[in-house]
N, C-alpha and C. Protein backbone atom coordinates (compact mmCIF):
# COMPACT_ATOMS: atom_id res chain seq x y z
N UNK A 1 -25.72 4.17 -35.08
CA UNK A 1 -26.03 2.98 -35.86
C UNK A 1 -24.76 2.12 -35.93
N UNK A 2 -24.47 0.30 -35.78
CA UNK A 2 -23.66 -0.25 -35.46
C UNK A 2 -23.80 -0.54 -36.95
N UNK A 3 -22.25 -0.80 -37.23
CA UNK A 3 -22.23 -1.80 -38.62
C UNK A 3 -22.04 -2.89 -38.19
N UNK A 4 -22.01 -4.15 -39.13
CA UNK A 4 -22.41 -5.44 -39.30
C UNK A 4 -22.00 -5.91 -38.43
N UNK A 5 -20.40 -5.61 -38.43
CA UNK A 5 -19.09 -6.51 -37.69
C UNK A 5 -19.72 -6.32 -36.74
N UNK A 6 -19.89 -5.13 -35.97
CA UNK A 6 -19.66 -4.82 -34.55
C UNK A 6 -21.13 -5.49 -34.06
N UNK A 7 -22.29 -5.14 -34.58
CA UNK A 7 -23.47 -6.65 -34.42
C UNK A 7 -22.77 -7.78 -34.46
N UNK A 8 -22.42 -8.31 -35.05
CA UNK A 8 -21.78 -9.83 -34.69
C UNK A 8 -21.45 -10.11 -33.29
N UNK A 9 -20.19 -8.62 -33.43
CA UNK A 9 -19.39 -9.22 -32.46
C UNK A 9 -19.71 -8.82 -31.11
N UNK A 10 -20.95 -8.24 -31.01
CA UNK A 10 -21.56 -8.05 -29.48
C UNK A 10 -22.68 -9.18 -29.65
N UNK A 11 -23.33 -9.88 -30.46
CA UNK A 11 -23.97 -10.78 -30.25
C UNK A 11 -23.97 -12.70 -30.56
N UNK A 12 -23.23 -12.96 -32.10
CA UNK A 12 -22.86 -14.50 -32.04
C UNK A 12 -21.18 -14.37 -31.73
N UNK A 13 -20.49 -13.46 -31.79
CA UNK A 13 -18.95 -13.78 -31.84
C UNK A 13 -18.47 -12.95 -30.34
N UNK A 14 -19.64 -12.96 -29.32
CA UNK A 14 -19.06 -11.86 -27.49
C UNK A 14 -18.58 -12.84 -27.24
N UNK A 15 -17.97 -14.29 -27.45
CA UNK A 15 -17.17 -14.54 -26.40
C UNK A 15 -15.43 -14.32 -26.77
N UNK A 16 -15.39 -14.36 -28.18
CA UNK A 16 -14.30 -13.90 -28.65
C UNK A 16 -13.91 -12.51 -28.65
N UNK A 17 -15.20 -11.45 -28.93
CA UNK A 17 -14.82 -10.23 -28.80
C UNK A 17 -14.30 -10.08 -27.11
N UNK A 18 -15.26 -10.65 -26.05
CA UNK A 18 -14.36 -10.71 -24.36
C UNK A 18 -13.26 -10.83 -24.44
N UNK A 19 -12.57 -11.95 -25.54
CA UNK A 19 -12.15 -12.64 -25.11
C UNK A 19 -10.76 -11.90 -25.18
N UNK A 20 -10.54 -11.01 -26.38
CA UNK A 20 -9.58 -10.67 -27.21
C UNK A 20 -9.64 -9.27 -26.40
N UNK A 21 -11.03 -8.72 -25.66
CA UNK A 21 -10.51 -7.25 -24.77
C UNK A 21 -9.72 -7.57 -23.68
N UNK A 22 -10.05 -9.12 -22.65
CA UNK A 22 -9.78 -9.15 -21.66
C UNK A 22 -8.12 -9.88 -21.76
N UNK A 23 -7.67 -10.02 -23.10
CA UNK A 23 -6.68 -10.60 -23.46
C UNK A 23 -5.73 -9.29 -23.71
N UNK A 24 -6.05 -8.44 -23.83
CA UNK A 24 -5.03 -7.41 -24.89
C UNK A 24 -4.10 -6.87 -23.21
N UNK A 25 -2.87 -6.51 -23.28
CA UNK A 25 -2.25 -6.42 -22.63
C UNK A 25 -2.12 -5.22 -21.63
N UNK A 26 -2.85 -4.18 -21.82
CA UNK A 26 -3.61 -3.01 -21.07
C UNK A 26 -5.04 -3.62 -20.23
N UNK A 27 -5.09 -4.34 -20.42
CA UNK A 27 -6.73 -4.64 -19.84
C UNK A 27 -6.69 -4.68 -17.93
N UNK A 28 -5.62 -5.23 -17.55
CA UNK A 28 -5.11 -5.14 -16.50
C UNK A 28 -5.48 -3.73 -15.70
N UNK A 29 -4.51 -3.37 -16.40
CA UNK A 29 -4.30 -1.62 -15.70
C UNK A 29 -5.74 -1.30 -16.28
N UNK A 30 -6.58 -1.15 -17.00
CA UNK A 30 -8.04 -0.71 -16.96
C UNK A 30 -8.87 -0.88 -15.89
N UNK A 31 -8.53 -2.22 -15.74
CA UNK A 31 -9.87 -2.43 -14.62
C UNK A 31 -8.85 -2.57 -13.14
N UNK A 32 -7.80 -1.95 -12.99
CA UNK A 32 -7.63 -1.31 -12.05
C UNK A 32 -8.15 0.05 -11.57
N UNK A 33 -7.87 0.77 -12.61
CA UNK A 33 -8.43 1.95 -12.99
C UNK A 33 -10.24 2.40 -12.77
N UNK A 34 -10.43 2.19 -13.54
CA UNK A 34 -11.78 1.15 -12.72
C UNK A 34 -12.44 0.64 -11.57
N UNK A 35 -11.44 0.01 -10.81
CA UNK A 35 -12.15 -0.13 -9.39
C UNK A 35 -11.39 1.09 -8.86
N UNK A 36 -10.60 1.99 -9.22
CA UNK A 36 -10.12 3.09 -8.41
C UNK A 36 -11.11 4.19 -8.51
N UNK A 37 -11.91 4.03 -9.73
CA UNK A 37 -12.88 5.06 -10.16
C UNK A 37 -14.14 5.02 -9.20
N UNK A 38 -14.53 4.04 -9.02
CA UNK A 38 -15.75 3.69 -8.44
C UNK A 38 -15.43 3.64 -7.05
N UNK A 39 -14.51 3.84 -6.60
CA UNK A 39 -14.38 4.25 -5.02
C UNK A 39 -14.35 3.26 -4.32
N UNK A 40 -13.96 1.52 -4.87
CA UNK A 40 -14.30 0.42 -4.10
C UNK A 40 -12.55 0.01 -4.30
N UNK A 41 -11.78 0.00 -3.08
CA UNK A 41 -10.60 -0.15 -3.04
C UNK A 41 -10.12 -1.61 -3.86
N UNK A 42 -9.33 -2.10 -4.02
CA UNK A 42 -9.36 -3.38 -4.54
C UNK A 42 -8.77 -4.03 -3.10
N UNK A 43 -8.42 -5.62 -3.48
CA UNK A 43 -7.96 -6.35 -2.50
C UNK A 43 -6.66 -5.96 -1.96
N UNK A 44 -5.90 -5.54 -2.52
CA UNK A 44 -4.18 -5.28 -2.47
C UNK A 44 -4.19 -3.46 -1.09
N UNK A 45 -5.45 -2.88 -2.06
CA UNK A 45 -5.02 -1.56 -0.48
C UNK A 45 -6.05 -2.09 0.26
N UNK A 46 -7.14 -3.07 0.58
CA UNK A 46 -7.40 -3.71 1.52
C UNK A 46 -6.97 -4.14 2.31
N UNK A 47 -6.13 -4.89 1.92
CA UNK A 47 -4.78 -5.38 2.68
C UNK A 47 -4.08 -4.38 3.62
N UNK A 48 -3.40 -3.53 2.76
CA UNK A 48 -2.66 -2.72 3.22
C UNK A 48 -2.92 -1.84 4.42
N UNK A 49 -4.52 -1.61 4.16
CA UNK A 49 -5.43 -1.06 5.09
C UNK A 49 -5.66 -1.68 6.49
N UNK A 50 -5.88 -2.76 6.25
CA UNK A 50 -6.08 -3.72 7.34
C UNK A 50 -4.94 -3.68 8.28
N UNK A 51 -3.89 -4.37 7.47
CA UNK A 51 -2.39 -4.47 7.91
C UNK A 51 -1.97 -3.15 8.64
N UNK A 52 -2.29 -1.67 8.15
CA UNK A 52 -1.87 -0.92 9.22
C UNK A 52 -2.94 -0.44 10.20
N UNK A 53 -3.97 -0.95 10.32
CA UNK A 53 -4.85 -0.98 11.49
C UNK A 53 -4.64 -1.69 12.48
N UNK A 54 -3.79 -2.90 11.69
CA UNK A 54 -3.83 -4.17 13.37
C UNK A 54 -2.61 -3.48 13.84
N UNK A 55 -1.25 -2.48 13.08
CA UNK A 55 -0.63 -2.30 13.57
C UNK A 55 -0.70 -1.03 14.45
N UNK A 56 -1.75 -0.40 13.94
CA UNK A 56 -1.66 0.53 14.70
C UNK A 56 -2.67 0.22 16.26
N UNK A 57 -3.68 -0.85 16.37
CA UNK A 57 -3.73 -0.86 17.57
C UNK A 57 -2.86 -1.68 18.13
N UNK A 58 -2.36 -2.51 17.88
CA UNK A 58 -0.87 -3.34 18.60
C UNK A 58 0.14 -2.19 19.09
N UNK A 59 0.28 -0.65 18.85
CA UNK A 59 0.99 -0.11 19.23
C UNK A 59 0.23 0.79 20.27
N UNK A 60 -1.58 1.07 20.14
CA UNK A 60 -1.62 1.50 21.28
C UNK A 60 -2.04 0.36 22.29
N UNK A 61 -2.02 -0.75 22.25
CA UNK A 61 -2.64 -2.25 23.34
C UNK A 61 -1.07 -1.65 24.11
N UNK A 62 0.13 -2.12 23.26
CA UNK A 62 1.04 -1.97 24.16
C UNK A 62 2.03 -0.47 24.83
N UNK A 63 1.65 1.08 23.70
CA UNK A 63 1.22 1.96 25.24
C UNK A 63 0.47 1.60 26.57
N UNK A 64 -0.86 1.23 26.03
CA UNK A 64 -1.47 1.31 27.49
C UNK A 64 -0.74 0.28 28.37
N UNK A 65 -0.60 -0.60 28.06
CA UNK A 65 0.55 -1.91 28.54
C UNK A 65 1.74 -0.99 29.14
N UNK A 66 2.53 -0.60 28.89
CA UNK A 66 3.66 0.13 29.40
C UNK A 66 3.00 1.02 30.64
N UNK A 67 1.82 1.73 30.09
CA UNK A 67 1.38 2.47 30.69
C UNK A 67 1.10 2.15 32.29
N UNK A 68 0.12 0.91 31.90
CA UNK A 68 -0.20 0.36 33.10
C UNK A 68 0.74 -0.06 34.10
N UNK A 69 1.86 -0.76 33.60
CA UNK A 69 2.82 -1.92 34.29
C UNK A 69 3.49 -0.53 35.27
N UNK A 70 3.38 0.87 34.75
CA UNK A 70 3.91 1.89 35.52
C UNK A 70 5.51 1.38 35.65
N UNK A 71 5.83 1.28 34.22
CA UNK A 71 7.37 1.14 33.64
C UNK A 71 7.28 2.56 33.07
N UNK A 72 8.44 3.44 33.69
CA UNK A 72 8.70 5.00 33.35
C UNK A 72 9.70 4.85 32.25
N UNK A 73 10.97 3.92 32.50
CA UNK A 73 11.97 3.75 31.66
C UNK A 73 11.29 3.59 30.33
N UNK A 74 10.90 2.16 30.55
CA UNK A 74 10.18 1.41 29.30
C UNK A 74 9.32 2.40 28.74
N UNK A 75 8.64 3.00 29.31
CA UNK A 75 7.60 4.34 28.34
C UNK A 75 8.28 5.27 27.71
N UNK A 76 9.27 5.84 28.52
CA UNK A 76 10.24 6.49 27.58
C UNK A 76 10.81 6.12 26.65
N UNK A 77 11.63 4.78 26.74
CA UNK A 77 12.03 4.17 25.75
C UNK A 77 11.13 3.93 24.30
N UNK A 78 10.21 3.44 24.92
CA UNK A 78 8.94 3.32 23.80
C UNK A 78 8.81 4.47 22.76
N UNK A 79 8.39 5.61 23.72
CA UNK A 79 8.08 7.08 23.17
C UNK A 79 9.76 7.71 22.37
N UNK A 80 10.78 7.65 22.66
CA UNK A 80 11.67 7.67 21.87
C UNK A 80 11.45 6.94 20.25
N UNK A 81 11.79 5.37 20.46
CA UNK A 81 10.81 4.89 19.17
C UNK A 81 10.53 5.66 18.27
N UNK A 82 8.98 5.86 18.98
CA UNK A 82 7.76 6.33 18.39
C UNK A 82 8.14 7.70 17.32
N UNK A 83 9.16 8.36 18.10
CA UNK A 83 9.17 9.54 17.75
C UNK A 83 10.36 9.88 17.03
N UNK A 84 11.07 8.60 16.59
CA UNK A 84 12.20 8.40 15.54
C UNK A 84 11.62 7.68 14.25
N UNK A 85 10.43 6.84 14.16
CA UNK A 85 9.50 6.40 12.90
C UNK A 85 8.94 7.07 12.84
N UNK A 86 8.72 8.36 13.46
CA UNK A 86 7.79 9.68 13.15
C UNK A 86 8.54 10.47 12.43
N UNK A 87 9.80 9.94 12.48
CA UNK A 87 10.69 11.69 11.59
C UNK A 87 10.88 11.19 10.56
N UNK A 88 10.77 12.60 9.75
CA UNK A 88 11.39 12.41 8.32
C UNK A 88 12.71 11.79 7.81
N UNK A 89 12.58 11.30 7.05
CA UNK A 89 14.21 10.86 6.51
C UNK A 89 14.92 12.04 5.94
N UNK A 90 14.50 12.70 5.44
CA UNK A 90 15.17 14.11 4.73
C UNK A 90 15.42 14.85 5.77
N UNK A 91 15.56 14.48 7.05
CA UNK A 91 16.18 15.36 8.34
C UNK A 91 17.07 14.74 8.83
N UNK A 92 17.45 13.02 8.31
CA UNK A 92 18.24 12.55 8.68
C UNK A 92 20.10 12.86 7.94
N UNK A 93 20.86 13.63 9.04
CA UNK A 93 22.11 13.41 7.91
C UNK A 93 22.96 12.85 8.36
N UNK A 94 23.37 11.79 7.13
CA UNK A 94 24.95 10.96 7.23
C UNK A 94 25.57 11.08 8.26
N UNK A 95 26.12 10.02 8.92
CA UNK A 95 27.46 10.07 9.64
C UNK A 95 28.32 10.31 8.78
N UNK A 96 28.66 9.75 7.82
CA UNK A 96 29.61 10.00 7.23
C UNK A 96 29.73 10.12 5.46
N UNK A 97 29.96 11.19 5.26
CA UNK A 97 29.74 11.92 3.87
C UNK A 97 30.32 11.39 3.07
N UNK A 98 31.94 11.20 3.15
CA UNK A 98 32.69 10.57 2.12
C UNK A 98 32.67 9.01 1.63
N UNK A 99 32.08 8.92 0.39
CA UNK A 99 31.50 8.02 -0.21
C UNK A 99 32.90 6.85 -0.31
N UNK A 100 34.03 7.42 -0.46
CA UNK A 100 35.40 6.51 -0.28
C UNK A 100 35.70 5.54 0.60
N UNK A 101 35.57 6.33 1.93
CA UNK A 101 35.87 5.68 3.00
C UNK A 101 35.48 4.53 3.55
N UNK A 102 33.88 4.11 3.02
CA UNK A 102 33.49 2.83 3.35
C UNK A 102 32.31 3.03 4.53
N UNK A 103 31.98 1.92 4.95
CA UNK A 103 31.17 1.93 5.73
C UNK A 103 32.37 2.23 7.03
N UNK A 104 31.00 2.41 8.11
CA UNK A 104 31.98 2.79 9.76
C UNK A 104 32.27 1.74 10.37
N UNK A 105 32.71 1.71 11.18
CA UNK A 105 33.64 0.45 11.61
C UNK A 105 32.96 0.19 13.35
């Protein structure tokens, strides 16, 4: 059973009650939350999604490209690349440890 207020304010006073949910400073992050719930990505990992699809066939258009031109160097070269944005960073160690010395020259 609703009391009075809350009748009001879902029926002569909903544009203020909207007005004051979609105003309050969490409302944001809710209906993020929200479209994360319902399984419908928002625009932003749409994006993101997209963006690494075109990149990932732009990288195999131009394997097969290397491939074809029957450039051995260039494929190697390529596949080196490939297989240095494939490694972890936590396998990568310093040239140079001592934080004093500066950058290398």
């Amino acid at each position: 059973m609703l009391n009075p207020v809350a009748i009001d304010l879902l029926t002569t006073r909903r544009e203020e009650f909207i007005a004051a949910v979609e105003g309050h400073r969490d409302y944001k992050r809710y209906r993020e939350q929200v479209e994360d719930a319902s399984g419908q990505p928002n625009t932003e990992k749409k994006k993101v999604r997209y963006e690494r699809f075109v990149r990932t066939a732009e990288n195999v258009i131009l394997r097969e490209n290397l491939r074809l031109l029957d450039d051995t160097k260039r494929l190697q070269q390529y596949q080196v690349i490939v297989e240095a944005e494939s490694a972890s960073l936590a396998n990568v160690t310093p040239t140079n440890t001592d934080a004093s010395a500066g950058p290398p020259n």
